[in-house]
PDB file of N, CA and C in Angstrom:
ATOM      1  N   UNK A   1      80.676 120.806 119.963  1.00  0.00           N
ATOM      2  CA  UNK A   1      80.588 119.361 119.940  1.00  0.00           C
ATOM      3  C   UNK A   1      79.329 118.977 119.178  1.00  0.00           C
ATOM      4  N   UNK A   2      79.248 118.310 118.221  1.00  0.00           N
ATOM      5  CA  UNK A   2      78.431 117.326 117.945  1.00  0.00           C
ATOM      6  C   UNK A   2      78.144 115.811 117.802  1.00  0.00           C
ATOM      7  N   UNK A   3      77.168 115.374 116.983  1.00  0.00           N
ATOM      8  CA  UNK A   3      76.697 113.635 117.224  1.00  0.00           C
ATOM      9  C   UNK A   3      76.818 112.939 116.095  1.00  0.00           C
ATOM     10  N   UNK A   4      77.356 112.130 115.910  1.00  0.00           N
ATOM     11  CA  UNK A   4      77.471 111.611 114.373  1.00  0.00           C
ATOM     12  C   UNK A   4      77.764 110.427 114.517  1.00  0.00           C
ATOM     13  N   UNK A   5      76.527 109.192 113.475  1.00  0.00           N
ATOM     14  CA  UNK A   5      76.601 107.739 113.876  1.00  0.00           C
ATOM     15  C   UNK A   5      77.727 108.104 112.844  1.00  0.00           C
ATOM     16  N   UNK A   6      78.131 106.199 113.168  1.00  0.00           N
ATOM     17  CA  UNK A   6      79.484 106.279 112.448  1.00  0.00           C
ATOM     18  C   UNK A   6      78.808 104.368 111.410  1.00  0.00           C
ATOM     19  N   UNK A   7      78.885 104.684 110.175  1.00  0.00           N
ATOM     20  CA  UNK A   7      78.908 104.277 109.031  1.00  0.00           C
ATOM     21  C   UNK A   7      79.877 103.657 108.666  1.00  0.00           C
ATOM     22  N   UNK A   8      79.553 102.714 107.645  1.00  0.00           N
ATOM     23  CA  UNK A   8      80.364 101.855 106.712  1.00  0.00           C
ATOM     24  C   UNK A   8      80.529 102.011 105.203  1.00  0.00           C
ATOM     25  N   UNK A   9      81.969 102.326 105.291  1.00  0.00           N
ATOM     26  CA  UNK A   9      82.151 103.047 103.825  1.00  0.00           C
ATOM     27  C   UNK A   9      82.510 101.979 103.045  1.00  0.00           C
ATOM     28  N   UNK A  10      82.436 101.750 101.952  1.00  0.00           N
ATOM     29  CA  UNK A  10      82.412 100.165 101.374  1.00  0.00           C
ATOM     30  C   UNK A  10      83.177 100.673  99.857  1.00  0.00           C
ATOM     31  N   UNK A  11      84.362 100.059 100.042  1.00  0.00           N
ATOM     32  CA  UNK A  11      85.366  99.863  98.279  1.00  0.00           C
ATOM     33  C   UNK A  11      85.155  99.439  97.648  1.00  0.00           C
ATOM     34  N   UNK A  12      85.184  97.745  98.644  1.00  0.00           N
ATOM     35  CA  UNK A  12      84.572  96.785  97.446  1.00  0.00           C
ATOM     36  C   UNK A  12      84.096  95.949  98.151  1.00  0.00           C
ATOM     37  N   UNK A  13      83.750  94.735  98.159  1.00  0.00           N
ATOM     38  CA  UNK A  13      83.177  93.753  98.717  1.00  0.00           C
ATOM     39  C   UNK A  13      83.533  93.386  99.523  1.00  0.00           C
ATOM     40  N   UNK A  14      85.092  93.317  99.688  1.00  0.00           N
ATOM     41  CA  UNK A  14      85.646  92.655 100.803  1.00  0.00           C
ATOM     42  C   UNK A  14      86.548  93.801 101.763  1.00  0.00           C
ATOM     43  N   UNK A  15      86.118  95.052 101.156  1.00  0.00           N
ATOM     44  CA  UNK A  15      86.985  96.073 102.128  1.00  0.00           C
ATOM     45  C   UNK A  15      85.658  97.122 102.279  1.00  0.00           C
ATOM     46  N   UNK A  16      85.599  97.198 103.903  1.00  0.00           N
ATOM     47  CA  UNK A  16      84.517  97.928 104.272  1.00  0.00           C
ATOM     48  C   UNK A  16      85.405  99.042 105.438  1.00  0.00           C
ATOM     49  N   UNK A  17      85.530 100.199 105.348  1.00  0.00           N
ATOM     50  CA  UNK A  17      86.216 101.281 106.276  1.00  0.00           C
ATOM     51  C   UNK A  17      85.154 101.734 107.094  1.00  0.00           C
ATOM     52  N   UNK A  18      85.199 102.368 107.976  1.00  0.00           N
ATOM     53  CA  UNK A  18      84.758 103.650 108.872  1.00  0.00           C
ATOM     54  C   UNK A  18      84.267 104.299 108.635  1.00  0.00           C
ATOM     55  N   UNK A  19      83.159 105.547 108.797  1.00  0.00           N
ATOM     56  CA  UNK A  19      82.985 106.557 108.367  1.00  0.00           C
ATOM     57  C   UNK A  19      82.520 107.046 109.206  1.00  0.00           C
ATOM     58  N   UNK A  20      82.669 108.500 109.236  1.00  0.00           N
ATOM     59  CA  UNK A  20      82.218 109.708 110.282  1.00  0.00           C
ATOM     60  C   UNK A  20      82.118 111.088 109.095  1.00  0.00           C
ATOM     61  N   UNK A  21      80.649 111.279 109.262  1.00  0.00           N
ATOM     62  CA  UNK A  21      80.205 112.204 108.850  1.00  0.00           C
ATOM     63  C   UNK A  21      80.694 113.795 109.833  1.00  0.00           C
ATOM     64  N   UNK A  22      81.172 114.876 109.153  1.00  0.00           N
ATOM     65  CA  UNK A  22      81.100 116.098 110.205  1.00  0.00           C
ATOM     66  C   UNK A  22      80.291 117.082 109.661  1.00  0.00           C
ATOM     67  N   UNK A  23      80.137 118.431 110.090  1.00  0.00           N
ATOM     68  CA  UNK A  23      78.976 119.070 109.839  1.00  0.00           C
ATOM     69  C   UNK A  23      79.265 119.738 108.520  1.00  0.00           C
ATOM     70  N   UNK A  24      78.868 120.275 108.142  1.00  0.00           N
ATOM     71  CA  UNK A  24      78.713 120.785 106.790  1.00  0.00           C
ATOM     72  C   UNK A  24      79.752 122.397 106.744  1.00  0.00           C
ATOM     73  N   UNK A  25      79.642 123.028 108.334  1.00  0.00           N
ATOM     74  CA  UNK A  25      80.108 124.133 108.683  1.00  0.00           C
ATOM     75  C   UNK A  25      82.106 123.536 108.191  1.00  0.00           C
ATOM     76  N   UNK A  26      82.371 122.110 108.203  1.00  0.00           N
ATOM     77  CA  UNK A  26      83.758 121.664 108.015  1.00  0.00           C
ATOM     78  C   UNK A  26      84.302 121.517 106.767  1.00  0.00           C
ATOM     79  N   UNK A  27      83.476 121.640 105.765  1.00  0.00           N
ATOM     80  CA  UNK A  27      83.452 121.517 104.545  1.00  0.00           C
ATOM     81  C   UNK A  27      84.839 121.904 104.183  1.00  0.00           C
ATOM     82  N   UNK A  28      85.374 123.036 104.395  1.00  0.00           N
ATOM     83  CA  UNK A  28      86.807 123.248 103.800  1.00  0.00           C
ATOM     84  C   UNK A  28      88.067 122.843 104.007  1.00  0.00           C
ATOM     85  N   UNK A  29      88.018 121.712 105.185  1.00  0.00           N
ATOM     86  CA  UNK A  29      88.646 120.496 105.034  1.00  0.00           C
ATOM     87  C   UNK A  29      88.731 119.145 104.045  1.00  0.00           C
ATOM     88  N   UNK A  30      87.700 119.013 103.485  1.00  0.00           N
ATOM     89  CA  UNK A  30      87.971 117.906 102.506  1.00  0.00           C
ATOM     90  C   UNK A  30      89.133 118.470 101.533  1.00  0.00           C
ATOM     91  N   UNK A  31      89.580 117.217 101.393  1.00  0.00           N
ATOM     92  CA  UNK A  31      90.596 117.160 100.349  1.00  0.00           C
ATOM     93  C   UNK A  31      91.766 117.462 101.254  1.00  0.00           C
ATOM     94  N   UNK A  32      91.986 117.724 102.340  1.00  0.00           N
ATOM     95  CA  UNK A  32      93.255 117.971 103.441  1.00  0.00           C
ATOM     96  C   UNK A  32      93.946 116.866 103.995  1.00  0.00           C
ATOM     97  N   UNK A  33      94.874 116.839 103.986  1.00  0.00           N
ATOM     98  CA  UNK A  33      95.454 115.869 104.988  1.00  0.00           C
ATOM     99  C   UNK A  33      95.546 115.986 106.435  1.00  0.00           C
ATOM    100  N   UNK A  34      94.711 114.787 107.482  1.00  0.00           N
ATOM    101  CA  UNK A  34      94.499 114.899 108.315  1.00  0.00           C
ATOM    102  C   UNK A  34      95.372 113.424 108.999  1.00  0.00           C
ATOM    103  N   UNK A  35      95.690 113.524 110.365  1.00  0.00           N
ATOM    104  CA  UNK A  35      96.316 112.747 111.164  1.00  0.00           C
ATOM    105  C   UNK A  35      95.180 112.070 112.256  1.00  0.00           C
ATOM    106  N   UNK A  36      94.993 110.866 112.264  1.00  0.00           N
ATOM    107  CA  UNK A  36      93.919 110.243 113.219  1.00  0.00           C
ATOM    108  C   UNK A  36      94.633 109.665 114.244  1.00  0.00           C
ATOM    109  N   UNK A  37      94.371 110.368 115.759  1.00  0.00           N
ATOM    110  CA  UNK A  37      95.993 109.645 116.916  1.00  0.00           C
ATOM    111  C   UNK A  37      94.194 108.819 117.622  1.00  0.00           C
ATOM    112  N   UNK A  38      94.349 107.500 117.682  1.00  0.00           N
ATOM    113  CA  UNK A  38      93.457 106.758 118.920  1.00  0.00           C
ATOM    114  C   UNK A  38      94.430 107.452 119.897  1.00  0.00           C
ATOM    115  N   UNK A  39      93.287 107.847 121.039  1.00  0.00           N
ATOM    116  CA  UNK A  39      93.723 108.089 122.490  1.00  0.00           C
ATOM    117  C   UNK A  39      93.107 107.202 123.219  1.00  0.00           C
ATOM    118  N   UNK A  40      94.160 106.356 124.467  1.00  0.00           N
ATOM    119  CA  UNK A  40      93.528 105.131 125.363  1.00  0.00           C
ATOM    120  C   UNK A  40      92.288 106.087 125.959  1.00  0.00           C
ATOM    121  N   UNK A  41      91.295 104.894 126.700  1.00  0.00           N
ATOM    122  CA  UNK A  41      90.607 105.733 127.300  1.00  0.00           C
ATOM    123  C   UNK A  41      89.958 104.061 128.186  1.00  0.00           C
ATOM    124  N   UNK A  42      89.280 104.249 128.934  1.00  0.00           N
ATOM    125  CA  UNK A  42      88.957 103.628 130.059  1.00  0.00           C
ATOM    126  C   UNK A  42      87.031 102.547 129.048  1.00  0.00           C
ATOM    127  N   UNK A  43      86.686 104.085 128.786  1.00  0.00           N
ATOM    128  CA  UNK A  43      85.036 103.596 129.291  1.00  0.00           C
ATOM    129  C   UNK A  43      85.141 103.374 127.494  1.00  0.00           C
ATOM    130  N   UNK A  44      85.285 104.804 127.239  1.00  0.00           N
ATOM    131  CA  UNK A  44      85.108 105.047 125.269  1.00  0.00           C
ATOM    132  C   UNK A  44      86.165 104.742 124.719  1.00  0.00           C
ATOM    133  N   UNK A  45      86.076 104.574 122.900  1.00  0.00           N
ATOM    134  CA  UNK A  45      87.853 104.908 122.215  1.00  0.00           C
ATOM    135  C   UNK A  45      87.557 106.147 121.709  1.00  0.00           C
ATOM    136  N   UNK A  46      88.118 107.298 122.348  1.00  0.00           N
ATOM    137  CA  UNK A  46      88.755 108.725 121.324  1.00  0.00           C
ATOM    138  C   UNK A  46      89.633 108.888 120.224  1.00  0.00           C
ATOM    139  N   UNK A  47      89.375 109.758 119.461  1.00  0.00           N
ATOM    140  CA  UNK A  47      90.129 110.114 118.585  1.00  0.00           C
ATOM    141  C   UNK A  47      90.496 111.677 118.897  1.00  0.00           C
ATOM    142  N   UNK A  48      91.731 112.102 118.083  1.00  0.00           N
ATOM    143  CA  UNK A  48      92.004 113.366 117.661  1.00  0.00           C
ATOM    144  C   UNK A  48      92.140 113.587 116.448  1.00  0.00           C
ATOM    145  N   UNK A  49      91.754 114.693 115.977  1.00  0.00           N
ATOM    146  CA  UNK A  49      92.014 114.443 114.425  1.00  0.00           C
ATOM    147  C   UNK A  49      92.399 115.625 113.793  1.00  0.00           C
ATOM    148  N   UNK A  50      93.906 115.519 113.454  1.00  0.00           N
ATOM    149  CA  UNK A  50      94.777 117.174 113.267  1.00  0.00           C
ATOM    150  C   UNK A  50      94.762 117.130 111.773  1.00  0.00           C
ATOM    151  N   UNK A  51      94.360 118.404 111.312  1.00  0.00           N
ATOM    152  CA  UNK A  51      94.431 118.599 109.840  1.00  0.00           C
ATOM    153  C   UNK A  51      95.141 119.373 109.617  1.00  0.00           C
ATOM    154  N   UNK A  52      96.265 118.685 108.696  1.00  0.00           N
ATOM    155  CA  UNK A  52      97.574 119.543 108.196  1.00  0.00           C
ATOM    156  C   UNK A  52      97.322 120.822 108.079  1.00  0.00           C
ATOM    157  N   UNK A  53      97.780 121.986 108.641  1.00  0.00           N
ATOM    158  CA  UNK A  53      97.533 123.656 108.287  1.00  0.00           C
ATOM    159  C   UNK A  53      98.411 123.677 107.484  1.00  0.00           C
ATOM    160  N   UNK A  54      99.486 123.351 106.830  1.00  0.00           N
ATOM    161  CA  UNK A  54      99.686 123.427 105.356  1.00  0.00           C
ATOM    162  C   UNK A  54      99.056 123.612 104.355  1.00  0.00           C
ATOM    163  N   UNK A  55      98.255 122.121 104.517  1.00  0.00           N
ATOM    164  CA  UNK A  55      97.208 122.179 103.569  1.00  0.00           C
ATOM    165  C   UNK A  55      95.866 122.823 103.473  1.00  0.00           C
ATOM    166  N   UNK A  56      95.978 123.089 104.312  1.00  0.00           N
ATOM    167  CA  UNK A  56      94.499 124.033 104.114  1.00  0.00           C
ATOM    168  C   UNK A  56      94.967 125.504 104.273  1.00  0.00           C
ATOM    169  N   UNK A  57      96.153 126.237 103.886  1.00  0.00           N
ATOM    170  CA  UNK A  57      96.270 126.596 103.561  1.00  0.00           C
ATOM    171  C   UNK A  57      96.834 127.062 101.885  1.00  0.00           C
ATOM    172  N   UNK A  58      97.095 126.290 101.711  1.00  0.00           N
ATOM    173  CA  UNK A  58      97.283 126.444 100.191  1.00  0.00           C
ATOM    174  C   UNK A  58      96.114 125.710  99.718  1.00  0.00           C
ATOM    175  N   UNK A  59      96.631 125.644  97.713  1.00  0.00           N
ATOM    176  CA  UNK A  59      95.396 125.926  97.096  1.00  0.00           C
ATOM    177  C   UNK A  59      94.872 124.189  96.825  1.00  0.00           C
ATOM    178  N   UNK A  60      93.631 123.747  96.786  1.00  0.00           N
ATOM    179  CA  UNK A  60      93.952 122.335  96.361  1.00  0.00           C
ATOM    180  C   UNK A  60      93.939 122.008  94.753  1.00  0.00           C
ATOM    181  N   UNK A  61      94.450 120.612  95.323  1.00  0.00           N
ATOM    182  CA  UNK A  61      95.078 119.782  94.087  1.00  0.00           C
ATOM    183  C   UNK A  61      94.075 119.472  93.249  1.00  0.00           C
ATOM    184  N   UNK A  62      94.426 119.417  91.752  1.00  0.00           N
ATOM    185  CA  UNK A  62      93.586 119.134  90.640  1.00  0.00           C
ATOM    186  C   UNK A  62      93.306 117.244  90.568  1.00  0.00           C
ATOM    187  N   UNK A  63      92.639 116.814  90.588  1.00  0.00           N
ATOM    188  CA  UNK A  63      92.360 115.182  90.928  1.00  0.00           C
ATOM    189  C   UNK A  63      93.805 114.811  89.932  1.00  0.00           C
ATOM    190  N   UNK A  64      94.015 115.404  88.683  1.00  0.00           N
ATOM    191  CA  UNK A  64      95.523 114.458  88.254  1.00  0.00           C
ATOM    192  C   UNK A  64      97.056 115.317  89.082  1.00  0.00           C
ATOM    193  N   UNK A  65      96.737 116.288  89.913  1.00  0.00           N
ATOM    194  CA  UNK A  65      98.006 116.537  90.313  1.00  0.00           C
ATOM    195  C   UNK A  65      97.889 115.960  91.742  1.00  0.00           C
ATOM    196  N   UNK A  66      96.609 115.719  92.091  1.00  0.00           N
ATOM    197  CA  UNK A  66      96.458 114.856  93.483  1.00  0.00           C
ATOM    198  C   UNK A  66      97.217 113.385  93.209  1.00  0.00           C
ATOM    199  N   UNK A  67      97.194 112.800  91.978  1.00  0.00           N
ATOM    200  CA  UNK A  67      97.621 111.861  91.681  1.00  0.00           C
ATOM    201  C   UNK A  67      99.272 111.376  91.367  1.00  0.00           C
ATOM    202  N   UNK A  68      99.342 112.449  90.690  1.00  0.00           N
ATOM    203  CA  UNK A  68     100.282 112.487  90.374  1.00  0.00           C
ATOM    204  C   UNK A  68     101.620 112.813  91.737  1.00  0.00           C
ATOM    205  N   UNK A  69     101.065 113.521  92.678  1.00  0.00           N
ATOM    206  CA  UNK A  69     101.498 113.718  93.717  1.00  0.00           C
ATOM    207  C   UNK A  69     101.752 112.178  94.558  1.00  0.00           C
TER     208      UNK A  69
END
């Protein structure tokens, strides 16, 4: 388990997202497709966050076949 404030990722002016930094040890997840389920919760809001084992198993995408995809 670790601690990570959670940030504002900014597109453009009028669209500002979420952000959650993870540790550096996670690194070979970027570029994966991941599933974010909110779980109810009483006190906190949880997340789960499943990363396709498809994809991180195979090789990744070149930014124009990411696109093109």
């Amino acid at each position: 388990m670790f601690n990570s404030k959670v940030t504002a990722l900014k597109a453009s002016k009028t669209r500002i997202y979420p952000s959650i930094r993870l540790p550096r040890e996670y690194s070979e997840i970027i570029e994966n497709n991941a599933e974010i389920i909110p779980t109810p919760q009483e006190e906190n809001q949880d997340f789960l966050v499943v990363v396709d084992k498809e994809s991180l198993n195979s090789e990744p995408l070149s930014p124009l076949e990411a696109r093109v995809k």
